[in-house]
C-alpha atoms as a PDB file:
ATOM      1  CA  UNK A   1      94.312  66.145  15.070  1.00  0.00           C
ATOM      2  CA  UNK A   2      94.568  61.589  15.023  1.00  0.00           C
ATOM      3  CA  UNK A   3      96.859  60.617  12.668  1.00  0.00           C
ATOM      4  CA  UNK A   4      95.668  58.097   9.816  1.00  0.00           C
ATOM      5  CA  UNK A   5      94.584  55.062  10.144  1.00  0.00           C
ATOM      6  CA  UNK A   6      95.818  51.615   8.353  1.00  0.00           C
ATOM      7  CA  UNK A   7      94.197  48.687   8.096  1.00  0.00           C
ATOM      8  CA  UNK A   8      94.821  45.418   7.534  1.00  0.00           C
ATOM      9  CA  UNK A   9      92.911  42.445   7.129  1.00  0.00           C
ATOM     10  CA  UNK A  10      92.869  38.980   7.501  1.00  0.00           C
ATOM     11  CA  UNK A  11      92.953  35.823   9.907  1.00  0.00           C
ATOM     12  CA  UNK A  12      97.012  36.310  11.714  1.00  0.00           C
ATOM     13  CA  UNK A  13      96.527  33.018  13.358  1.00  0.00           C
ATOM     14  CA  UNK A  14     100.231  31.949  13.700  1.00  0.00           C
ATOM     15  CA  UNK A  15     101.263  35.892  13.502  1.00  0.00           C
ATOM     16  CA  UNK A  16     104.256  34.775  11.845  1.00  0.00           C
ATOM     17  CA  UNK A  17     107.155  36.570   9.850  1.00  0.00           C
ATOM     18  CA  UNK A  18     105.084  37.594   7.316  1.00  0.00           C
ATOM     19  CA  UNK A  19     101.946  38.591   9.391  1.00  0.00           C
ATOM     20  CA  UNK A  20     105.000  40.787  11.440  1.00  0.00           C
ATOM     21  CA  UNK A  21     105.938  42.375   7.980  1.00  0.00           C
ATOM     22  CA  UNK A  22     102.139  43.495   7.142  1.00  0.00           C
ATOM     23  CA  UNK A  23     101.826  44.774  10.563  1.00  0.00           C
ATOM     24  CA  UNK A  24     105.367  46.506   9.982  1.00  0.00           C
ATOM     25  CA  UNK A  25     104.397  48.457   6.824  1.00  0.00           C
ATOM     26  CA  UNK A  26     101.117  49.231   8.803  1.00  0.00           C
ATOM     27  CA  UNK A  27     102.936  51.009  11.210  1.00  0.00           C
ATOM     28  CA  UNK A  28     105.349  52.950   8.760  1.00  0.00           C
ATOM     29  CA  UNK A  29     102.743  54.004   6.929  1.00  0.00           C
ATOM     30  CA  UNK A  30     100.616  54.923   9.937  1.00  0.00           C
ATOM     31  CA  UNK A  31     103.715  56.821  11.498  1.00  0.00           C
ATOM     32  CA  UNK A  32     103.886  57.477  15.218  1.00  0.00           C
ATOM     33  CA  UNK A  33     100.327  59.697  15.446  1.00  0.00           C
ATOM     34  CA  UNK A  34      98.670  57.357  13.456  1.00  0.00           C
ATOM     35  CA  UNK A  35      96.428  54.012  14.050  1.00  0.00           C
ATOM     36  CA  UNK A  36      97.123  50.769  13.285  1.00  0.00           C
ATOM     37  CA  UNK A  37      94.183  48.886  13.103  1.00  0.00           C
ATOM     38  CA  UNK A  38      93.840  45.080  12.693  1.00  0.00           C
ATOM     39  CA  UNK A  39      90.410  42.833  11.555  1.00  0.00           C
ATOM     40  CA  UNK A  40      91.301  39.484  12.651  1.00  0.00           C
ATOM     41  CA  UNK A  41      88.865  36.604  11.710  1.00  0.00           C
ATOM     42  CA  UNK A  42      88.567  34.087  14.488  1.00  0.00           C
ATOM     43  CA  UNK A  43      87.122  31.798  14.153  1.00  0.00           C
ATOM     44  CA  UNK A  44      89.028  30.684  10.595  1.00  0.00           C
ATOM     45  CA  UNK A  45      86.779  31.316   8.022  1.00  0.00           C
ATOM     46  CA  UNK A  46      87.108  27.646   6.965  1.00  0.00           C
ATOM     47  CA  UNK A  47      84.752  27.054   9.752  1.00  0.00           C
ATOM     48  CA  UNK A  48      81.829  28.485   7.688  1.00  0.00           C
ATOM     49  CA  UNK A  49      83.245  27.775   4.206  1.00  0.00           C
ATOM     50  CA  UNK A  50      84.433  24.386   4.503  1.00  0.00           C
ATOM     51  CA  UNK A  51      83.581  22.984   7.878  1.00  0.00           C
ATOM     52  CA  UNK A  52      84.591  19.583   7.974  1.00  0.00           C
ATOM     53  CA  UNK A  53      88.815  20.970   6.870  1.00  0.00           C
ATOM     54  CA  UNK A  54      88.945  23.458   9.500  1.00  0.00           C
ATOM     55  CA  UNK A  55      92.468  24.264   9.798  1.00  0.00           C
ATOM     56  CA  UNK A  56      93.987  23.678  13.587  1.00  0.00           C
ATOM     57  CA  UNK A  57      94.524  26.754  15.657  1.00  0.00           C
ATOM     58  CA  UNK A  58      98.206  28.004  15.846  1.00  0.00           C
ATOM     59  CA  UNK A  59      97.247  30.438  18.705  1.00  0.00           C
ATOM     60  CA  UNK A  60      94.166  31.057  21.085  1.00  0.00           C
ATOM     61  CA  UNK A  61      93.055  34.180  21.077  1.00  0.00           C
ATOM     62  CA  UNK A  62      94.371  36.249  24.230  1.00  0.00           C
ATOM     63  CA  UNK A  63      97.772  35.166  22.597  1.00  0.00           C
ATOM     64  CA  UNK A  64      97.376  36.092  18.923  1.00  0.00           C
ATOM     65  CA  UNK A  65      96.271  39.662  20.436  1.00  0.00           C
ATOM     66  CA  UNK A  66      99.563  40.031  22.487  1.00  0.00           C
ATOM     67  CA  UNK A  67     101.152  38.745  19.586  1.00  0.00           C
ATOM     68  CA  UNK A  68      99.692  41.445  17.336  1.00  0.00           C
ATOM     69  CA  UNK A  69     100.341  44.338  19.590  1.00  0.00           C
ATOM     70  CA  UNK A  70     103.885  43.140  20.227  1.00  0.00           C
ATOM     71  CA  UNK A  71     104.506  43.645  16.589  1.00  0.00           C
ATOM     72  CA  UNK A  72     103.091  47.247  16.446  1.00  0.00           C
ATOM     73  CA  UNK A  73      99.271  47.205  16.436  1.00  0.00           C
ATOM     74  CA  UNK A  74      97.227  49.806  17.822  1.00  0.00           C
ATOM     75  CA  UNK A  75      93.598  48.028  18.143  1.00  0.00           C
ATOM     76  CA  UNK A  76      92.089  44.651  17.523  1.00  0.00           C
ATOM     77  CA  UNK A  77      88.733  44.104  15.763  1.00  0.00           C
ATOM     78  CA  UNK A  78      87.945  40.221  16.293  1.00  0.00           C
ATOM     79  CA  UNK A  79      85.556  39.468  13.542  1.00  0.00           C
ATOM     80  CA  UNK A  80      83.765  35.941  13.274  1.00  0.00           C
ATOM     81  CA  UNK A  81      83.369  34.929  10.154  1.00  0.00           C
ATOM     82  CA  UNK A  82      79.623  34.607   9.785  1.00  0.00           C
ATOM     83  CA  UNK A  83      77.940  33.482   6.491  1.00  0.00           C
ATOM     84  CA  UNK A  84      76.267  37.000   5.716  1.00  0.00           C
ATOM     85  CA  UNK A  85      79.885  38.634   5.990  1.00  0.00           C
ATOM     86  CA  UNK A  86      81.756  35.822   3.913  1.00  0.00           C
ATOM     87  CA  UNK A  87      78.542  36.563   1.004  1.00  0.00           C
ATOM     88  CA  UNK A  88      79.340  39.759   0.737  1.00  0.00           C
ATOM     89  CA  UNK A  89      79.913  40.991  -2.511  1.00  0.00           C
ATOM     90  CA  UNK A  90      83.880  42.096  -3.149  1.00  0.00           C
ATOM     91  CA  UNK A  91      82.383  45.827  -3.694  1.00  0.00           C
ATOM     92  CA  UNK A  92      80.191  45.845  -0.772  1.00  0.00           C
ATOM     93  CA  UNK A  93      82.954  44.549   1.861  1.00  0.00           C
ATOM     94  CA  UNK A  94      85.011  47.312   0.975  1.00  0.00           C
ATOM     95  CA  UNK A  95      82.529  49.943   0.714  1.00  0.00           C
ATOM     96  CA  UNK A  96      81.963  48.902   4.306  1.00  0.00           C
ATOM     97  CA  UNK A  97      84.907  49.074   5.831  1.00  0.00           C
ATOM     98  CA  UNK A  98      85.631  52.485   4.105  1.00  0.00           C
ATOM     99  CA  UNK A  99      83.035  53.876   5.358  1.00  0.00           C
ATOM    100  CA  UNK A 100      83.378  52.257   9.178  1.00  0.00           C
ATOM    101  CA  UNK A 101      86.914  52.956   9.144  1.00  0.00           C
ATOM    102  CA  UNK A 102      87.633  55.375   6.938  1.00  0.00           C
ATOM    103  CA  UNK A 103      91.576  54.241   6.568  1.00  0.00           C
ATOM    104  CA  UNK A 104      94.080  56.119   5.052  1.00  0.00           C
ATOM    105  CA  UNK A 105      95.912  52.918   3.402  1.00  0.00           C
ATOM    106  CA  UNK A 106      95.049  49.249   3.340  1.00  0.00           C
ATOM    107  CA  UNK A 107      98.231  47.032   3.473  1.00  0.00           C
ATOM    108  CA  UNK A 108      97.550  43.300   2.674  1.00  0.00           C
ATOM    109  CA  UNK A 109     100.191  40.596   0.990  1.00  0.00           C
ATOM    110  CA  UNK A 110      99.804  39.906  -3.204  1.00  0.00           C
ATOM    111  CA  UNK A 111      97.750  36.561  -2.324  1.00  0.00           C
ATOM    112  CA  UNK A 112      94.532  38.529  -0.111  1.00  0.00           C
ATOM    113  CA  UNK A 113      91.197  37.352  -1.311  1.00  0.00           C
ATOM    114  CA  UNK A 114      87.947  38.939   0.135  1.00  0.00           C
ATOM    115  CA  UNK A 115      84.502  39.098  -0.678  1.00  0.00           C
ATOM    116  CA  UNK A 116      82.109  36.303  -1.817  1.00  0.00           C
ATOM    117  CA  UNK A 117      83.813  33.107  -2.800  1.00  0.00           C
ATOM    118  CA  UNK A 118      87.006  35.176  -2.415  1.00  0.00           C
ATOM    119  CA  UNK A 119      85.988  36.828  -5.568  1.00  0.00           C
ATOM    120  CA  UNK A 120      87.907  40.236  -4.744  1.00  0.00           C
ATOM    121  CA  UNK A 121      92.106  40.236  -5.280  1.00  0.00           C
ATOM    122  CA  UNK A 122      94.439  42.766  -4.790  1.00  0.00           C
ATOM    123  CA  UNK A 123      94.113  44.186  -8.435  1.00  0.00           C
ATOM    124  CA  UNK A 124      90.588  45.075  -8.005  1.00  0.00           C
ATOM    125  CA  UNK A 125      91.276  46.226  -3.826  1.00  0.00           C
ATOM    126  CA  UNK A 126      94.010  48.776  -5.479  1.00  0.00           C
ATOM    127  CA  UNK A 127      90.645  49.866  -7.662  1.00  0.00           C
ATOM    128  CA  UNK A 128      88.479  50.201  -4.736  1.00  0.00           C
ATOM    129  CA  UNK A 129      91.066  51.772  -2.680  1.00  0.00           C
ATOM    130  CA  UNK A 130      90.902  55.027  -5.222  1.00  0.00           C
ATOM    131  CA  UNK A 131      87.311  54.669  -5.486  1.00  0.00           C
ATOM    132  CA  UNK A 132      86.896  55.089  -1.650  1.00  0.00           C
ATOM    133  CA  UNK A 133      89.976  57.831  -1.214  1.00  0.00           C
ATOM    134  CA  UNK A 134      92.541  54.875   0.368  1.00  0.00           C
ATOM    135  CA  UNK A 135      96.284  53.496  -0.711  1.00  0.00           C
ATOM    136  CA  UNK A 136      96.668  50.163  -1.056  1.00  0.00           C
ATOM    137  CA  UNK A 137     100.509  48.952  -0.236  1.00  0.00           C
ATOM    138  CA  UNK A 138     100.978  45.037  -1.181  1.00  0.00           C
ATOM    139  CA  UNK A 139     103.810  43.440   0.883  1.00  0.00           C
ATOM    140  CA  UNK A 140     106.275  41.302  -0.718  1.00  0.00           C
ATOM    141  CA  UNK A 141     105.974  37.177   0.915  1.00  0.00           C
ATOM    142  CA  UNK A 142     108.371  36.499   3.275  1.00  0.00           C
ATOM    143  CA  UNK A 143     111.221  33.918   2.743  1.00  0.00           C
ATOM    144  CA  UNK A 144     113.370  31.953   5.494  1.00  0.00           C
ATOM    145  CA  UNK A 145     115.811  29.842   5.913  1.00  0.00           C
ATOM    146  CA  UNK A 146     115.025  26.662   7.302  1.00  0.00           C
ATOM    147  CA  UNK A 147     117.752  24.288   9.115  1.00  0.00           C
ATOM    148  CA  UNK A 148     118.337  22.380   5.865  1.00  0.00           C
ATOM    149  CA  UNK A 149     119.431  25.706   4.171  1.00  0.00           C
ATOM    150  CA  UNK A 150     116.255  25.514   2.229  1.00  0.00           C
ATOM    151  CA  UNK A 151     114.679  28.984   1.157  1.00  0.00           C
ATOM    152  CA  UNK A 152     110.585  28.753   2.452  1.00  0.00           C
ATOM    153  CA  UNK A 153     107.861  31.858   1.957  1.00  0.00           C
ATOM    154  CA  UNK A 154     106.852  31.899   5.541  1.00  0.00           C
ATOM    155  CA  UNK A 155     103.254  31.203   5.349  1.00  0.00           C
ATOM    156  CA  UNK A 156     100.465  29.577   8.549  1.00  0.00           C
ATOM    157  CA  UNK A 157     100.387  26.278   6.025  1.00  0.00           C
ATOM    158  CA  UNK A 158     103.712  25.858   6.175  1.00  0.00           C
ATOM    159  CA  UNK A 159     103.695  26.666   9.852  1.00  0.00           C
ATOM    160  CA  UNK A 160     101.464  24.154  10.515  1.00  0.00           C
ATOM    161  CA  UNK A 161     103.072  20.910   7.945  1.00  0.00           C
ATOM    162  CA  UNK A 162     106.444  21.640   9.859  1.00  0.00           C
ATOM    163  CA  UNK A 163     104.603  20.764  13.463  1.00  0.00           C
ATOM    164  CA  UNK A 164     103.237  17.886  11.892  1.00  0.00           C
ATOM    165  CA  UNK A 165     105.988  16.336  10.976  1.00  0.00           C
ATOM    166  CA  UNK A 166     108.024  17.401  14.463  1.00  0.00           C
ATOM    167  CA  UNK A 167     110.083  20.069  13.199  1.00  0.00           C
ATOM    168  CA  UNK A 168     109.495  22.587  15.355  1.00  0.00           C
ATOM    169  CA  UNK A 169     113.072  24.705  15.157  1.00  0.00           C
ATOM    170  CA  UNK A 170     111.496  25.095  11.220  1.00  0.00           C
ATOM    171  CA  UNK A 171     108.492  25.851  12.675  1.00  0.00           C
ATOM    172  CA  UNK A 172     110.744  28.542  14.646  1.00  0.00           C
ATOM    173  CA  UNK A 173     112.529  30.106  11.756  1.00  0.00           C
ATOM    174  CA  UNK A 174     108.715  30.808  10.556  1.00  0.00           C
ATOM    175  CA  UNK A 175     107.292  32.426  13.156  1.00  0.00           C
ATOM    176  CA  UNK A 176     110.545  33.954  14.561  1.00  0.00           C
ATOM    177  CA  UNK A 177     109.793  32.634  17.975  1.00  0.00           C
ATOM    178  CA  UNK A 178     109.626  29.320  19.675  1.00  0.00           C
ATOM    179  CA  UNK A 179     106.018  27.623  18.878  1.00  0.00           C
ATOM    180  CA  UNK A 180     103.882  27.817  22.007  1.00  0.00           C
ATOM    181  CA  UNK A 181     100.467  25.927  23.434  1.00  0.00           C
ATOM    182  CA  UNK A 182      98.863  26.956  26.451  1.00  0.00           C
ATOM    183  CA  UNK A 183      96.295  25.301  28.465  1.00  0.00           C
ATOM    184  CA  UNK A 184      94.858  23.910  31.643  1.00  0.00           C
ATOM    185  CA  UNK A 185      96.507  21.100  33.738  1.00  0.00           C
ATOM    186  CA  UNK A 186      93.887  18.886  34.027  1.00  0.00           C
ATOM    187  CA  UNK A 187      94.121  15.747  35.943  1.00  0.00           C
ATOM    188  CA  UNK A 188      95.433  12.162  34.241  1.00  0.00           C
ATOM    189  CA  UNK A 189      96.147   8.838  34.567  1.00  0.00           C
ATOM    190  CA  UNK A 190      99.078   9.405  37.374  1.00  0.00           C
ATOM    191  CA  UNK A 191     100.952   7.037  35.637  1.00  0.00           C
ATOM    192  CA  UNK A 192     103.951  10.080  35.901  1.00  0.00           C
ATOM    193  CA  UNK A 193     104.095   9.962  39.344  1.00  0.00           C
ATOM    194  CA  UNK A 194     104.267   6.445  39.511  1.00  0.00           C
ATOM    195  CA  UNK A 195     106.848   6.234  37.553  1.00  0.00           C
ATOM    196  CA  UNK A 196     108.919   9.276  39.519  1.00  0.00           C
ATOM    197  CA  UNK A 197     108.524  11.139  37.112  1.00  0.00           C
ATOM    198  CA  UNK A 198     105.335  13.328  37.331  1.00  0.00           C
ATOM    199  CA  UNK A 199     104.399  14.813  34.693  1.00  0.00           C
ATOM    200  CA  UNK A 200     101.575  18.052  33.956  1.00  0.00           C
ATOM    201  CA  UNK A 201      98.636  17.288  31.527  1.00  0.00           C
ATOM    202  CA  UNK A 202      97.834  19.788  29.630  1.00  0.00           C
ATOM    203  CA  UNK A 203      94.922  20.186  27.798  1.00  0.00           C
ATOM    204  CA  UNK A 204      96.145  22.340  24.966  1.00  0.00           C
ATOM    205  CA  UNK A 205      93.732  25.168  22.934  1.00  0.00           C
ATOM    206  CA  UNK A 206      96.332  24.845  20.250  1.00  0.00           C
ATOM    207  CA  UNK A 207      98.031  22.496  17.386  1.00  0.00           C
ATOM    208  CA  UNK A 208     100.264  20.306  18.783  1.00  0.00           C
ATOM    209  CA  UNK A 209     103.576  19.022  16.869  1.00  0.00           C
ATOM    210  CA  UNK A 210     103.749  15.733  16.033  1.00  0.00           C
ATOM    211  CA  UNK A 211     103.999  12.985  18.203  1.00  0.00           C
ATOM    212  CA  UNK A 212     107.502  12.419  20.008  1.00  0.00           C
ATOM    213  CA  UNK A 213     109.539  13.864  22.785  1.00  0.00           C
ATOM    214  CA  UNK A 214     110.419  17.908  23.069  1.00  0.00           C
ATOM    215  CA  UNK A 215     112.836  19.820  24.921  1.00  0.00           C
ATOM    216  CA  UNK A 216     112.036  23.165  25.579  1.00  0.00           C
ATOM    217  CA  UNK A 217     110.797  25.641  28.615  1.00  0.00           C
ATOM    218  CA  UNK A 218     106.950  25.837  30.200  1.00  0.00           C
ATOM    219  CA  UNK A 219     105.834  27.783  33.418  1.00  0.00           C
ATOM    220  CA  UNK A 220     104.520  26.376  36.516  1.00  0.00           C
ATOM    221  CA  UNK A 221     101.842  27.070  39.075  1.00  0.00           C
ATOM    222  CA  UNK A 222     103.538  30.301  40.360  1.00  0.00           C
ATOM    223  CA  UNK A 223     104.659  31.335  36.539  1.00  0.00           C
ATOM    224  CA  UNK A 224     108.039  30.577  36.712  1.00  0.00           C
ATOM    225  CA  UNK A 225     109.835  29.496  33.831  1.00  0.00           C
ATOM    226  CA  UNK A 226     111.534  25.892  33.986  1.00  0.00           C
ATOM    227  CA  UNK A 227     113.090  23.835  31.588  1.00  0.00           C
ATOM    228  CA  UNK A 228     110.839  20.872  30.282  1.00  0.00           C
ATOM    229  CA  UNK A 229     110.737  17.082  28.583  1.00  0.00           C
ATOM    230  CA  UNK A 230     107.515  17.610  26.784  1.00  0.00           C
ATOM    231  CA  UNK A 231     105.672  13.944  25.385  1.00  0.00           C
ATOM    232  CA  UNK A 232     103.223  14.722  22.739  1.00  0.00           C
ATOM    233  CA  UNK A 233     101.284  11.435  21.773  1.00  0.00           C
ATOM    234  CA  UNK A 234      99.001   8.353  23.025  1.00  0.00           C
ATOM    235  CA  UNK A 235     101.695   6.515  24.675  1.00  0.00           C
ATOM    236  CA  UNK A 236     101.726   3.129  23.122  1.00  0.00           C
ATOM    237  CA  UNK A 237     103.107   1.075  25.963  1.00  0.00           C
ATOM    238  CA  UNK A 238     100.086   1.395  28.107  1.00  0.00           C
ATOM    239  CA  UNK A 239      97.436   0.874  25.162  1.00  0.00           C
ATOM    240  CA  UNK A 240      94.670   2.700  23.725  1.00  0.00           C
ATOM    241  CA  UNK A 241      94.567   6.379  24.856  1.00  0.00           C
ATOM    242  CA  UNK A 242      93.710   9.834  23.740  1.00  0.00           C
ATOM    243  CA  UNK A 243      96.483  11.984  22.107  1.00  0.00           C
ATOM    244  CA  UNK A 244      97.897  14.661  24.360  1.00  0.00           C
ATOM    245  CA  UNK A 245     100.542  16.595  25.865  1.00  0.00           C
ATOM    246  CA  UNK A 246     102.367  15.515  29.292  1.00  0.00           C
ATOM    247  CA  UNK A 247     104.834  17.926  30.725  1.00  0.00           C
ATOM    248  CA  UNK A 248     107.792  17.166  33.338  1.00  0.00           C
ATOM    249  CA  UNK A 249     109.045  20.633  34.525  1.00  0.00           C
ATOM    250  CA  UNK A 250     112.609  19.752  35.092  1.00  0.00           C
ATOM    251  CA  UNK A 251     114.007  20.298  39.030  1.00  0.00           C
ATOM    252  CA  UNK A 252     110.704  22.254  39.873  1.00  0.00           C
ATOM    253  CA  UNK A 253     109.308  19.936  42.649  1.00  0.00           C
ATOM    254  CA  UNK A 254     105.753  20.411  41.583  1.00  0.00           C
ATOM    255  CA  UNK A 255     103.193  18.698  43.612  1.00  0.00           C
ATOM    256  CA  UNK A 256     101.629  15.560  41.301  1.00  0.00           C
ATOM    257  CA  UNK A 257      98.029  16.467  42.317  1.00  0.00           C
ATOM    258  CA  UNK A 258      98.801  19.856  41.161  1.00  0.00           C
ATOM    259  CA  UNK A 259      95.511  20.508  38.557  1.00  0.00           C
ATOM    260  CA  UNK A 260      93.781  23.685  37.950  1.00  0.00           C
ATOM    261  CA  UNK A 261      96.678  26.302  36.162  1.00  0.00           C
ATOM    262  CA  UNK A 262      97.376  27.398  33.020  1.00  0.00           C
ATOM    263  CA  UNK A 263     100.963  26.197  31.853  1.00  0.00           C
ATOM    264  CA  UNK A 264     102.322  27.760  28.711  1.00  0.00           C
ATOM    265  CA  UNK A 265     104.375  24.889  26.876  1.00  0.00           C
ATOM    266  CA  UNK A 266     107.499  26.463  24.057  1.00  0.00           C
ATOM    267  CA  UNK A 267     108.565  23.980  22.110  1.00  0.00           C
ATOM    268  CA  UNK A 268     112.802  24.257  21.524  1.00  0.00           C
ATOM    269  CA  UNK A 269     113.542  20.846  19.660  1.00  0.00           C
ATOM    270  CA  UNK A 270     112.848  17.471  19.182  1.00  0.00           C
ATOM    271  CA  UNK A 271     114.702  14.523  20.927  1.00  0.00           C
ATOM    272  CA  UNK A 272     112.982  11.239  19.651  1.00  0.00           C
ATOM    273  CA  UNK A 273     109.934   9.644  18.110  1.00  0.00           C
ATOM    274  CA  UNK A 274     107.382   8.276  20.449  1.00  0.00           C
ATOM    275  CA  UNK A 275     108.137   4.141  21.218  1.00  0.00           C
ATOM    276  CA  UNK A 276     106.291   1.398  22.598  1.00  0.00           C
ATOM    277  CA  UNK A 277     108.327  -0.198  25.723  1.00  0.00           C
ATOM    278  CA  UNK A 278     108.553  -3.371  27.143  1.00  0.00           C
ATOM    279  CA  UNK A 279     107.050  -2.128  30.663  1.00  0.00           C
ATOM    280  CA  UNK A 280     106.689   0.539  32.932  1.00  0.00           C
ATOM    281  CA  UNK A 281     110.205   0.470  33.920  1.00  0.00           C
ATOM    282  CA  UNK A 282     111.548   0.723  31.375  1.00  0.00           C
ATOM    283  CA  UNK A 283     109.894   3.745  30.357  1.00  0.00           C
ATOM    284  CA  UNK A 284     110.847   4.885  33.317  1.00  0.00           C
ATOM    285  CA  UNK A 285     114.326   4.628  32.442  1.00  0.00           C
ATOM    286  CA  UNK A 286     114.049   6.259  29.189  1.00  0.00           C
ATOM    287  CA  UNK A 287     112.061   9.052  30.310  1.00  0.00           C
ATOM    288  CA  UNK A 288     115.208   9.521  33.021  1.00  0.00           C
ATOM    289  CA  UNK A 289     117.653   9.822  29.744  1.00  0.00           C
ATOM    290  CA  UNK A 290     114.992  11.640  27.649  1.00  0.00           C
ATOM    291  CA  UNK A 291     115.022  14.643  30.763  1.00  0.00           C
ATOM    292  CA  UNK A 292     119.286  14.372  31.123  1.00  0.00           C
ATOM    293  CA  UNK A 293     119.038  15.105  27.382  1.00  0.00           C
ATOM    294  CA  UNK A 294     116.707  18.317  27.394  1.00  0.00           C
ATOM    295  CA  UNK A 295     118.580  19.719  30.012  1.00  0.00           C
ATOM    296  CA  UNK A 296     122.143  19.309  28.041  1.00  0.00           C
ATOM    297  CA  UNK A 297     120.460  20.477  25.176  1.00  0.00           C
ATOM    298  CA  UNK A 298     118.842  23.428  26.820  1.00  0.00           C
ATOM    299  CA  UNK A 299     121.746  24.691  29.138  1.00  0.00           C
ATOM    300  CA  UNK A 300     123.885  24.230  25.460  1.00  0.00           C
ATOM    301  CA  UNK A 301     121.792  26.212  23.650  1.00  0.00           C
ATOM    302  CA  UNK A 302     121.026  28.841  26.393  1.00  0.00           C
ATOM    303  CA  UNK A 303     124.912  29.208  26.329  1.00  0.00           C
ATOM    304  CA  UNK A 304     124.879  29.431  22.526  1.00  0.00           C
ATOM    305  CA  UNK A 305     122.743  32.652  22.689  1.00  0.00           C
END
């Protein structure tokens, strides 16, 4: 005979530490026989409810799934967020899934909201969870400890304020991995290779952090894993020019007219703000130091762990 199965609801974008605790309790509760099933709203729901403050995406899909079932999930229900489900009466949404589902406990954090104009809270889930024969377990936020010793609840927000503002070892201690884009390297201005320095542009499906120089790792045409000086920005010296995200995969001989894979980008920790320079050279030269730098930085902290 299946075990139960738990459910839990919501939009796990950045599947952070506090997404990872839900799915935790999930699977506790679910034990080894049982399901763990998630409902993930993609797109955000902002995109129906308030379209012109859509929140950026912390994670394309394919990777918010491995993400999920890394942490313990059994099956993943992508549900868009269309206007007749977001109407939906508090009652009626539940009664629903019940009845779909049928799950043995519904595990959610003390802030869930559901139904039309987020009408429904976790008071009156716990009262449709009896009505309809299912537990409701409420999971405690999440705090961590950011660099500064400040005490955060870990929350996508948050997630996503810290990689504004560059600080993407917080942004770390929140998710409890490194922050990640991924996307196609699409061709550029070949000012990189000019320079000596050539550089992958890639067009990310993601948030990126703020603008300024990263060290961390990304993967090249074959996969591999190299160490990387990551620019995020418009670059200022040469004038007007859409934000993005250049790459230089550090001692991995890449060919310059390499276009057409996927690169995965982590994002270890921030070396500078981006500056306007007096010419090509000497960008040049500072990209040189900027790429000496990531690679003390990441051989140190590779030692460190």
């Amino acid at each position: 005979m299946p075990g139960p199965t738990v459910l839990t609801i919501g939009n796990f974008d950045a599947v952070h530490l506090g997404h990872q605790a839900l799915v935790s309790t999930a699977r506790e509760r679910a034990g080894k026989q049982g399901r763990v099933l998630v409902l993930a709203f993609d797109p955000h729901p902002a995109s129906i409810l308030r379209p012109r403050n859509v929140p950026p995406r912390l994670t394309d899909w394919p990777r918010r799934e491995a993400l999920l079932r890394d942490a313990g999930v059994d099956e993943i229900i992508r549900l868009e967020p269309t206007a007749e489900i977001l109407g939906t009466s508090p009652e009626d949404f539940i009664a629903s899934l019940a009845a779909r589902y049928r799950p043995r406990a519904l595990v959610e954090g003390p802030d869930f909201r559901f139904g039309r104009q987020r009408r429904g809270d976790v008071e009156q889930l716990a009262n449709l969870g009896r009505a309809h024969g299912f537990e409701v377990l409420i999971v405690p936020p999440v705090e961590a400890t950011l660099d500064d010793l400040s005490v955060v609840t870990v929350s996508s927000s948050l997630v996503r304020w810290m990689l504004r503002h560059g600080r993407v070892r917080d942004a770390q201690r929140l998710l409890g991995r490194f922050y990640e884009i991924r996307g196609e390297v699409v061709e550029g201005e070949k000012r990189g290779r000019r320079l000596g320095v050539p550089t992958a542009n890639v067009a990310a499906e993601s948030m990126l952090p703020g603008d300024g120089v990263y060290f961390g790792q990304a993967t090249g045409p074959d996969g591999r894993l190299f160490p990387a000086a990551i620019n995020v920005g418009v670059k200022p010296t040469f004038g007007p020019a859409r934000r993005g995200c250049e790459v230089h995969l550090i001692d991995a001989g890449v060919p310059a007219n390499a276009y057409g894979w996927w690169c995965t980008v982590a994002f270890h920790g921030f070396l500078r703000g981006e500056l306007r320079f007096d010419g090509p050279e000497a960008v040049a030269a500072q990209i040189r130091r900027d790429i000496g730098r990531a690679r003390e930085l990441l051989t140190r902290h590779a030692i460190a762990s």
